[in-house]
N, C-alpha and C. Protein backbone atom coordinates (compact mmCIF):
# COMPACT_ATOMS: atom_id res chain seq x y z
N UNK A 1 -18.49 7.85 -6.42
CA UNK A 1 -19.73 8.57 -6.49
C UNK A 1 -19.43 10.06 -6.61
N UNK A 2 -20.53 10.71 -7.51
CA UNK A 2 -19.80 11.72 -7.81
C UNK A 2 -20.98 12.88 -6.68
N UNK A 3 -20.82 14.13 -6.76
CA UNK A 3 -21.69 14.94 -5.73
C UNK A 3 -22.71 15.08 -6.17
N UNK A 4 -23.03 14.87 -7.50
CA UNK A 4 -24.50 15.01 -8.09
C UNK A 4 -25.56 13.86 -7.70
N UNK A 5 -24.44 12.68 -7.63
CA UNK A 5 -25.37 11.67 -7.40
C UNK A 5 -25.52 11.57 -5.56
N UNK A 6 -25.02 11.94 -5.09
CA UNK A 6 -24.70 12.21 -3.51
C UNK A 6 -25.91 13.01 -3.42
N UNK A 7 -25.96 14.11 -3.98
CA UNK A 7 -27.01 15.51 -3.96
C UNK A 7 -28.50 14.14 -4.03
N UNK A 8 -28.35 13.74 -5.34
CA UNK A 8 -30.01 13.29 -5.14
C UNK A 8 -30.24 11.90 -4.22
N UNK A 9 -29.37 11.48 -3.97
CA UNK A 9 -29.77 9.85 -2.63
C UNK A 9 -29.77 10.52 -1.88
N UNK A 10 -29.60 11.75 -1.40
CA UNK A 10 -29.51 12.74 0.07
C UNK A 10 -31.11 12.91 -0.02
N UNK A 11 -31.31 14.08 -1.20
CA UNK A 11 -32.55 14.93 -1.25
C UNK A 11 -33.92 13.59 -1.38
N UNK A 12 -33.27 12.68 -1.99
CA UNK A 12 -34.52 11.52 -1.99
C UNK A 12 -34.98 10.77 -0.71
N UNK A 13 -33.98 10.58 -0.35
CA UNK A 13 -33.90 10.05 1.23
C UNK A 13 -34.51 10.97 1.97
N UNK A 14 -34.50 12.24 2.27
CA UNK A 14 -34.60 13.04 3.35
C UNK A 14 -36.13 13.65 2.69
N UNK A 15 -36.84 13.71 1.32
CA UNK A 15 -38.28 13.07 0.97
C UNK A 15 -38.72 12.33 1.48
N UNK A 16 -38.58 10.89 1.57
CA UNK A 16 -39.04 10.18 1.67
C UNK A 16 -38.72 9.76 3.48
N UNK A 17 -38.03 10.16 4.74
CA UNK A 17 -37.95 10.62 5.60
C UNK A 17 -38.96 11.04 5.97
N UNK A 18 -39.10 12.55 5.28
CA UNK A 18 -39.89 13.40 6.02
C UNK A 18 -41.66 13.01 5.80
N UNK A 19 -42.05 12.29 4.51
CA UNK A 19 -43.22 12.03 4.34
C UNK A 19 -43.53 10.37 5.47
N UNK A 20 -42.92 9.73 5.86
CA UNK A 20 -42.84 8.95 6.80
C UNK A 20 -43.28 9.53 7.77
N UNK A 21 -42.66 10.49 8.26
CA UNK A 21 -43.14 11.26 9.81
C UNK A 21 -43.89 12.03 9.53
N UNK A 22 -44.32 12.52 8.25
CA UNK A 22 -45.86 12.75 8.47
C UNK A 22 -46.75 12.08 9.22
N UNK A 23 -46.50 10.57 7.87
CA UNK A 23 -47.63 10.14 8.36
C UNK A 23 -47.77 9.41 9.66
N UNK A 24 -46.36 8.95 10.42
CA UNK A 24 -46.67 8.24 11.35
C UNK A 24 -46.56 9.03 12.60
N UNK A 25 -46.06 9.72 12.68
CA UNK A 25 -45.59 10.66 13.67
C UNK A 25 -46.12 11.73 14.03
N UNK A 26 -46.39 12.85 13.20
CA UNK A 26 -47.36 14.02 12.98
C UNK A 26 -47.27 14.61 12.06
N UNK A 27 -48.72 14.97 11.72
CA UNK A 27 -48.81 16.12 10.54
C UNK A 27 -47.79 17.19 10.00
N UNK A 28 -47.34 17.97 11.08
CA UNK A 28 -46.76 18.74 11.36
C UNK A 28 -45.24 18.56 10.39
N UNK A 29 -45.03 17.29 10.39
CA UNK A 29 -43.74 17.10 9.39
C UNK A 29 -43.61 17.52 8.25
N UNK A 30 -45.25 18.09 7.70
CA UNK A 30 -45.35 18.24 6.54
C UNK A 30 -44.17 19.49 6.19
N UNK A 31 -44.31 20.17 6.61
CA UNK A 31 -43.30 21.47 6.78
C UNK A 31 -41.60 20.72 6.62
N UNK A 32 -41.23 19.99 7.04
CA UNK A 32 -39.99 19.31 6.98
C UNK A 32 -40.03 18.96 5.09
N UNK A 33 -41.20 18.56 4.79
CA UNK A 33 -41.53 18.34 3.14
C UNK A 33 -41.37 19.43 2.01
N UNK A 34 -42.00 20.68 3.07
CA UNK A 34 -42.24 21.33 2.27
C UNK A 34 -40.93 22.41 2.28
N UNK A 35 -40.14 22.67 3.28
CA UNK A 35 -38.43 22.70 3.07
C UNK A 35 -37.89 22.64 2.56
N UNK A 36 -37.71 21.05 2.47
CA UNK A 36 -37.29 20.48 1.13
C UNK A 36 -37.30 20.84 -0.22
N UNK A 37 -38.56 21.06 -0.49
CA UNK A 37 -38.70 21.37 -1.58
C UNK A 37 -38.20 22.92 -2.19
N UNK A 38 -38.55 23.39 -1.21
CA UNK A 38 -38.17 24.41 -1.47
C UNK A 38 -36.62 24.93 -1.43
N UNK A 39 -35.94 24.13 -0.72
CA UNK A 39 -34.72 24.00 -0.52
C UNK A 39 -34.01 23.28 -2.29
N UNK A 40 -34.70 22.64 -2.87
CA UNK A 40 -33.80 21.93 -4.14
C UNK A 40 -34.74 23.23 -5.02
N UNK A 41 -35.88 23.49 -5.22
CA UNK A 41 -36.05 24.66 -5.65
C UNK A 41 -35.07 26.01 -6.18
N UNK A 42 -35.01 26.63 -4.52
CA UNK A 42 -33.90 27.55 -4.79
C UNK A 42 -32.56 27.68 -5.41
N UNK A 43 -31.98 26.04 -5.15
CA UNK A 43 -30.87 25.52 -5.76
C UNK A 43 -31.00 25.28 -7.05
N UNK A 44 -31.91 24.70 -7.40
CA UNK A 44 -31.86 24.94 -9.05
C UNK A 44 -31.67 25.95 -9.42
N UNK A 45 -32.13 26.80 -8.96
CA UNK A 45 -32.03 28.54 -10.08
C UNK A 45 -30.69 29.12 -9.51
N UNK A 46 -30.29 29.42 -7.93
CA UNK A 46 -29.32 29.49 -7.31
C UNK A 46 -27.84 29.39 -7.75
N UNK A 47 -28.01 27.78 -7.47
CA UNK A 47 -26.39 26.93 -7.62
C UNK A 47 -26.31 26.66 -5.89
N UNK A 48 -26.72 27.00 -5.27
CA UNK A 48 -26.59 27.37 -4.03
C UNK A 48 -26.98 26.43 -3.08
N UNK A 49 -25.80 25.23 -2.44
CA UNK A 49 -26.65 24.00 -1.73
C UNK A 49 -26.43 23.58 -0.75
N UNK A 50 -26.81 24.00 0.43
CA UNK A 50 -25.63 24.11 1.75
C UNK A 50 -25.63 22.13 2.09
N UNK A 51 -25.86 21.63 1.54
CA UNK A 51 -25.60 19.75 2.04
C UNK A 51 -24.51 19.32 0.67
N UNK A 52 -24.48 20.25 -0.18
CA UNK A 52 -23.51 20.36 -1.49
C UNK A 52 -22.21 20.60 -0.68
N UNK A 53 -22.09 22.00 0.10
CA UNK A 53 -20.93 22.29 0.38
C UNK A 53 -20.33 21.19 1.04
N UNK A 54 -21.19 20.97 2.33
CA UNK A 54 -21.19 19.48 3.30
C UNK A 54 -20.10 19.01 2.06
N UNK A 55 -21.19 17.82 1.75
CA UNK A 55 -20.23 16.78 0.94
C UNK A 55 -19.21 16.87 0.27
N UNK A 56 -18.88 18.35 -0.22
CA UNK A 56 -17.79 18.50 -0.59
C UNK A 56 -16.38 18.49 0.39
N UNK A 57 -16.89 19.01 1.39
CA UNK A 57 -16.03 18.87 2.48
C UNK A 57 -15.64 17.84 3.17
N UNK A 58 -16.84 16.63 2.97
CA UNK A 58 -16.17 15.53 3.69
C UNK A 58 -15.23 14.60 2.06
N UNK A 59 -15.07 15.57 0.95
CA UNK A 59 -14.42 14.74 0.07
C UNK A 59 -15.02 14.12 -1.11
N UNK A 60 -16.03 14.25 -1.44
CA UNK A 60 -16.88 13.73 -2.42
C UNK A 60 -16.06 14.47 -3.43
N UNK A 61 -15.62 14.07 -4.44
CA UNK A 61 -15.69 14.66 -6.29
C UNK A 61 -16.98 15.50 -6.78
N UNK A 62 -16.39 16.34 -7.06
CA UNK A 62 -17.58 17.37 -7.88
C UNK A 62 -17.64 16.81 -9.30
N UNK A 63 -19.28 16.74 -9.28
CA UNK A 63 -19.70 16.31 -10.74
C UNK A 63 -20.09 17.64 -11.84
N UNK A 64 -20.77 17.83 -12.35
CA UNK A 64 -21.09 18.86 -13.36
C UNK A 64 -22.05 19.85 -12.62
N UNK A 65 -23.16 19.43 -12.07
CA UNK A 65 -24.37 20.12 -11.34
C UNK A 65 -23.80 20.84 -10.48
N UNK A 66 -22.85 20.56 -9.67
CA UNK A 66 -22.35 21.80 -8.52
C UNK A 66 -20.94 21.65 -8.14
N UNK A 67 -20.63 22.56 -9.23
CA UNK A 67 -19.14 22.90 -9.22
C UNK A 67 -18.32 24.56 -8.95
């Protein structure tokens, strides 16, 4: 698996996470959503992905998206 594909089962997972505890848990999660987003946001224009570095560190292969 390469880090690109690591990058999006992370960022999809931790979507679909946080809209869960919206709804079951509290509203308030919404903010955990809206993080997110803003978090792959910045990284697009950036390059800049602090769960990128993560995985690089525990060993993942760098793919094309964040090298």
């Amino acid at each position: 698996m390469t880090l690109d594909r690591a990058m999006f089962r992370f960022a999809g997972a931790m979507v679909l996470l946080s809209v869960a505890l919206t709804m079951w848990v509290s509203p308030l999660f919404i903010w955990f959503t809206v993080f997110i987003g803003l978090n792959l946001l910045q990284s697009s224009f950036t390059g800049f992905c602090p769960a990128a570095i993560v995985f690089k560190k525990l060993g993942i292969k760098s793919g094309c998206a964040f090298q």
